[in-house]
Protein backbone atom coordinates (compact mmCIF):
# COMPACT_ATOMS: atom_id res chain seq x y z
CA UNK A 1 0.00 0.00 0.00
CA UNK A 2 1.04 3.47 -1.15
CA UNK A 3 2.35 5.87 1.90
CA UNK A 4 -0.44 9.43 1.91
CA UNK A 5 1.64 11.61 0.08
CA UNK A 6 1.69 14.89 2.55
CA UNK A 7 -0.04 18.09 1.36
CA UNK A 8 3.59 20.41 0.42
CA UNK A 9 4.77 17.63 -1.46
CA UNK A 10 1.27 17.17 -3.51
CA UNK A 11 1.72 20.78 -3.92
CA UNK A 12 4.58 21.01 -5.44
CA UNK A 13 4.74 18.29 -7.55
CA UNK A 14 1.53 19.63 -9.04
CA UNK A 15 3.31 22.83 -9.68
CA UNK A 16 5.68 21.01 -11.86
CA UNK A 17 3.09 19.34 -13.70
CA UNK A 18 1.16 22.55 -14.26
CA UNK A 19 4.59 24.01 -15.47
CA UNK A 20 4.71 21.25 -17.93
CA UNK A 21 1.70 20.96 -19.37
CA UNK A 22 1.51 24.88 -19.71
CA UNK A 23 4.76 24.95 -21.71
CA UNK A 24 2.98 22.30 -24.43
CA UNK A 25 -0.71 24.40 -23.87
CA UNK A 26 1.60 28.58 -24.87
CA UNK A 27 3.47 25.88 -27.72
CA UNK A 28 0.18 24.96 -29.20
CA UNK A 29 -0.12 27.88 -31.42
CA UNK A 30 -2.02 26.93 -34.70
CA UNK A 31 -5.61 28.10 -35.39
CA UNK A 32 -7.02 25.81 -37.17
CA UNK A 33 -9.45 23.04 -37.55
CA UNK A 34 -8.68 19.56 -36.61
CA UNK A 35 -9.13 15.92 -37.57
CA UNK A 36 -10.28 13.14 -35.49
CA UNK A 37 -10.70 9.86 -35.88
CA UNK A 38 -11.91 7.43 -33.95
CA UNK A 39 -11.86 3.68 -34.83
CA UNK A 40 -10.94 0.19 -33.41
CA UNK A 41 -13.77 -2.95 -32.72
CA UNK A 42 -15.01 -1.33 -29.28
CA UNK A 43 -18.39 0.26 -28.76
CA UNK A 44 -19.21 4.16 -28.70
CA UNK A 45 -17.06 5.75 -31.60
CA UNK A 46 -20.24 6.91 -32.94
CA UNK A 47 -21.40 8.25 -29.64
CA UNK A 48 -18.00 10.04 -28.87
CA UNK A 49 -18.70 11.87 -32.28
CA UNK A 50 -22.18 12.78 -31.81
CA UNK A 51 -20.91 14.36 -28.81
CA UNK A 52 -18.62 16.02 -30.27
CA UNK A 53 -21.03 17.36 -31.95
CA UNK A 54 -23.24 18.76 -29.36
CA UNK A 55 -19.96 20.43 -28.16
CA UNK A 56 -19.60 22.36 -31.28
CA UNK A 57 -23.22 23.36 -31.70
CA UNK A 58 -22.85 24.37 -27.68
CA UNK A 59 -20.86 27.50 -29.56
CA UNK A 60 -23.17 28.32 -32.57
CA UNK A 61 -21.32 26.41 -35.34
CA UNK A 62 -22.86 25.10 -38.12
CA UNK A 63 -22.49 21.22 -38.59
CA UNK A 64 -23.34 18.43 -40.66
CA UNK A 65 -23.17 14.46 -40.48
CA UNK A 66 -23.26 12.23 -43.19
CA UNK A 67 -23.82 8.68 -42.47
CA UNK A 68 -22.36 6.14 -44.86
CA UNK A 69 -24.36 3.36 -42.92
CA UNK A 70 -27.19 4.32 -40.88
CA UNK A 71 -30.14 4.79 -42.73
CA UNK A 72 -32.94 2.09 -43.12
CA UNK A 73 -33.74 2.30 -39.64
CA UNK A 74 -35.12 4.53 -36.40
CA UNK A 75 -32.18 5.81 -33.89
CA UNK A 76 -32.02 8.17 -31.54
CA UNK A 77 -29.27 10.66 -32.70
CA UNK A 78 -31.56 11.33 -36.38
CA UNK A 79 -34.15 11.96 -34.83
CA UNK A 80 -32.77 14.83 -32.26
CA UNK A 81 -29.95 16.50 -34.51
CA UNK A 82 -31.75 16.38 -37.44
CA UNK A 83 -34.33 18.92 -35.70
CA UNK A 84 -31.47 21.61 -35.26
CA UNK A 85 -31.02 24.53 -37.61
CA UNK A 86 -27.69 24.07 -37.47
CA UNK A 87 -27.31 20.91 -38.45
CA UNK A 88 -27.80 19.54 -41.86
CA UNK A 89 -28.22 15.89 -41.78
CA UNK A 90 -28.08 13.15 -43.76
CA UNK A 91 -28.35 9.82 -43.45
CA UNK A 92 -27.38 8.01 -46.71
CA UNK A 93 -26.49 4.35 -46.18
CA UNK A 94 -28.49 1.42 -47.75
CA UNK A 95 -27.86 -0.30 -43.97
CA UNK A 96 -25.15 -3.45 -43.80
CA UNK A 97 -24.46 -5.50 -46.09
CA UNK A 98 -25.71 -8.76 -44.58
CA UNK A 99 -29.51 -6.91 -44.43
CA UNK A 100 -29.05 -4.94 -47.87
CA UNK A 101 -27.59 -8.06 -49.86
CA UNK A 102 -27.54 -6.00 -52.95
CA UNK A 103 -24.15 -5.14 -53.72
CA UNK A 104 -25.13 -2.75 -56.57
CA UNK A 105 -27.24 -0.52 -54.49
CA UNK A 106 -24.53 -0.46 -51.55
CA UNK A 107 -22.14 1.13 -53.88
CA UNK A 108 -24.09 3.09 -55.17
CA UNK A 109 -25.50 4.68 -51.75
CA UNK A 110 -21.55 4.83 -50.55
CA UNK A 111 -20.85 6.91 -54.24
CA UNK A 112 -23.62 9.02 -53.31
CA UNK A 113 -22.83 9.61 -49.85
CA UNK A 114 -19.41 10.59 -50.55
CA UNK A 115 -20.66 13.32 -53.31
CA UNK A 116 -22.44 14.87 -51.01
CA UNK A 117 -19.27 14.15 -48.28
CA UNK A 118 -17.00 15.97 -50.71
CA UNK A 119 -19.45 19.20 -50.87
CA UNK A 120 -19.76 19.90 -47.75
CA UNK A 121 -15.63 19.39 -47.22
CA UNK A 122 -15.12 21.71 -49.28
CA UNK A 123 -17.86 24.02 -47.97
CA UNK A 124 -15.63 27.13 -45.53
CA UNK A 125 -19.37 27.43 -43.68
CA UNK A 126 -19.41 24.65 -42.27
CA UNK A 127 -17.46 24.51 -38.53
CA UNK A 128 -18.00 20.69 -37.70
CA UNK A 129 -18.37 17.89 -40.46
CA UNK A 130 -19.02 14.18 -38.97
CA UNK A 131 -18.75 11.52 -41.55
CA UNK A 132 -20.19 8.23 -39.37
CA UNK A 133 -19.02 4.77 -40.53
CA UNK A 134 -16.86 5.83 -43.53
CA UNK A 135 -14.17 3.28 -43.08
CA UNK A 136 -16.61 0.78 -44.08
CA UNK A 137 -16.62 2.09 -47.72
CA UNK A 138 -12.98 1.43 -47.69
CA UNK A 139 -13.30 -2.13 -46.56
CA UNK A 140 -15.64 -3.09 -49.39
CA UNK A 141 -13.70 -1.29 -52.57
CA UNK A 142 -16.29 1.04 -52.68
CA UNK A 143 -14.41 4.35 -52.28
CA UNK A 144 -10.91 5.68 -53.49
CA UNK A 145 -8.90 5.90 -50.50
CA UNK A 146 -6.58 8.82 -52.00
CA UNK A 147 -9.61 10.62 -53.21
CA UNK A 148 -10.74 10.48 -49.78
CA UNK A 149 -7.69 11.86 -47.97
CA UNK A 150 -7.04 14.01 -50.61
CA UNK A 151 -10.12 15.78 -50.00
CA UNK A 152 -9.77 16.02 -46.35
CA UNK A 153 -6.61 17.31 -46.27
CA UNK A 154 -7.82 20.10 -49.06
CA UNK A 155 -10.61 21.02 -46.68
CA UNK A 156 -11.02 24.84 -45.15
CA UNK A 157 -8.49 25.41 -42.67
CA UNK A 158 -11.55 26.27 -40.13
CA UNK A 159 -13.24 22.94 -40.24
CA UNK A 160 -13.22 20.06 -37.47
CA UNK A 161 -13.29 16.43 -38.71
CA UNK A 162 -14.86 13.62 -37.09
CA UNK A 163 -15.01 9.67 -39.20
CA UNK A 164 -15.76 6.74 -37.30
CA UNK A 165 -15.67 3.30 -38.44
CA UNK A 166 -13.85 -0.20 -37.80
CA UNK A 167 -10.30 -1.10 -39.48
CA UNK A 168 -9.61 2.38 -40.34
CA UNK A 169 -6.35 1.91 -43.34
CA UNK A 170 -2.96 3.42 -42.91
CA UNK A 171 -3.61 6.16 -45.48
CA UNK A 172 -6.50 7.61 -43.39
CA UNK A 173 -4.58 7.14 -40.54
CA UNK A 174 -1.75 9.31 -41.76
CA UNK A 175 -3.87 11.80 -43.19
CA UNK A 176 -6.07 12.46 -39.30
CA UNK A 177 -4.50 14.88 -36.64
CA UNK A 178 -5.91 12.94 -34.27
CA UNK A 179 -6.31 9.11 -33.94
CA UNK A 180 -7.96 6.98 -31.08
CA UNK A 181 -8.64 3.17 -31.48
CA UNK A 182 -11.93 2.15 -29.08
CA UNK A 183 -11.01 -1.41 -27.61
CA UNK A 184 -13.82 -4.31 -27.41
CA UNK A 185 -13.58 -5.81 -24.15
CA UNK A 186 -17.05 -7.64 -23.77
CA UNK A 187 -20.40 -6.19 -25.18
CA UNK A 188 -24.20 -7.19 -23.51
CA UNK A 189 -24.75 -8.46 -26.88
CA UNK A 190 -22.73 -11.19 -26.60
CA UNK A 191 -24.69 -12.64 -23.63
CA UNK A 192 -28.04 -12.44 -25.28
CA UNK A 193 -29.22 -8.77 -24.46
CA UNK A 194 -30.85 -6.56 -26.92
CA UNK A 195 -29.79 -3.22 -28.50
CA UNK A 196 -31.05 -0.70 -26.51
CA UNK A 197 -32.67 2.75 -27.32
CA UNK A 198 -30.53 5.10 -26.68
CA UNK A 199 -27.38 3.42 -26.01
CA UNK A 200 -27.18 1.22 -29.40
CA UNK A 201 -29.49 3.34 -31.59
C-alpha cells in the first residue's frame, strides 16, 4: 500500500506538472481546424462523435453528419440532430451488407454519400463535419482511398473532422491529426441482451 503523500509535497509536484503541461498548452499555437478519428472494434465511436457534436453546436457552429451506414432504420441521434437549424443531416447508407444483400445498391449509396461528403468538405461554412461509418466504404472497394484523404486534407483550414468506423487503413490514418482506437472488451450483446434505445441506436 502506497504511503499518503503529505499536502507540500502534492503541492509542489503539481506545480511542476502545471509548469509542464503549460509549456505544451503557450506551444500549441495553430488556429485551425482539426481531424479526429476514432476507430478500433469497441463500442461508442459513434457516440463520442455525436458528442462532439453537441460540443460544437454548444458555440453556434454550423455542422453536418453524413452517415455512410445508418439509414434504413429509427435511432435516436436522427431523430434529435436532425431537428437543429444548425445541423444539416443526412443519413445516406443502404444499412449493412448482410440486411441490404444488394451489392449494386450499396455502392451506389456509398458513391452518393461521398458526393455529397466531398461538398460539404469543401464548404468554408461549415465549422463541424461528422462523416459516421466511412471506413466501411474502404473495406468493401467502394471508395478511393486517395480521393478520400485528398479531400480532407484540401478542406477549409476552419473545419473540425470527425469519421468513425472499424479497421480504419494506414492512409487515413496518416492523413487524421488525431487518432484513437476504441477497444472491445465484452459487449451485452454477446450474452443475449438486446440493442437498446438510446445506447445502441
Amino acid at each position: 500500500m502506497k504511503k499518503p503523500v503529505n499536502s507540500e509535497k502534492h503541492q509542489q509536484r503539481m506545480s511542476k506538472v502545471k509548469e509542464q503541461i503549460d509549456k505544451k498548452i503557450a506551444q500549441a499555437d495553430k488556429e485551425q481546424g482539426v481531424s479526429v478519428l476514432l476507430t478500433g472494434n469497441g463500442k461508442g465511436k459513434s457516440s463520442s462523435a455525436f458528442g462532439m457534436l453537441a460540443r460544437s453546436l454548444g458555440y453556434g457552429h454550423n455542422c453536418a453528419v453524413v452517415q455512410f451506414i445508418k439509414g434504413e432504420w429509427e435511432c435516436g441521434e436522427e431523430l434529435f440532430f436532425s431537428q437543429l437549424p444548425l445541423v444539416s443531416y443526412h443519413a445516406m447508407g443502404a444499412g449493412f451488407t448482410w440486411e441490404t444483400q444488394n451489392l449494386e445498391k450499396d455502392k451506389a449509396a456509398a458513391e452518393k454519400a461521398w458526393s455529397l461528403a466531398a461538398t460539404l468538405l469543401a464548404d468554408p461554412k461549415i465549422n463541424f463535419l461528422m462523416l459516421d461509418e466511412l471506413t466501411y466504404m474502404f473495406t468493401q472497394g467502394w471508395l478511393d482511398l486517395e480521393k478520400v484523404t485528398q479531400a480532407i486534407l484540401e478542406r477549409p483550414a476552419n473545419m473540425n473532422l470527425v469519421i468513425t468506423g472499424r479497421g480504419a487503413p494506414e492512409g487515413l490514418i496518416a492523413a487524421c491529426d488525431t487518432v484513437s482506437e476504441v477497444k472491445d472488451i465484452k459487449h451485452a450483446f454477446r450474452n443475449g441482451i438486446k440493442a437498446q434505445r438510446g445506447i445502441e441506436f
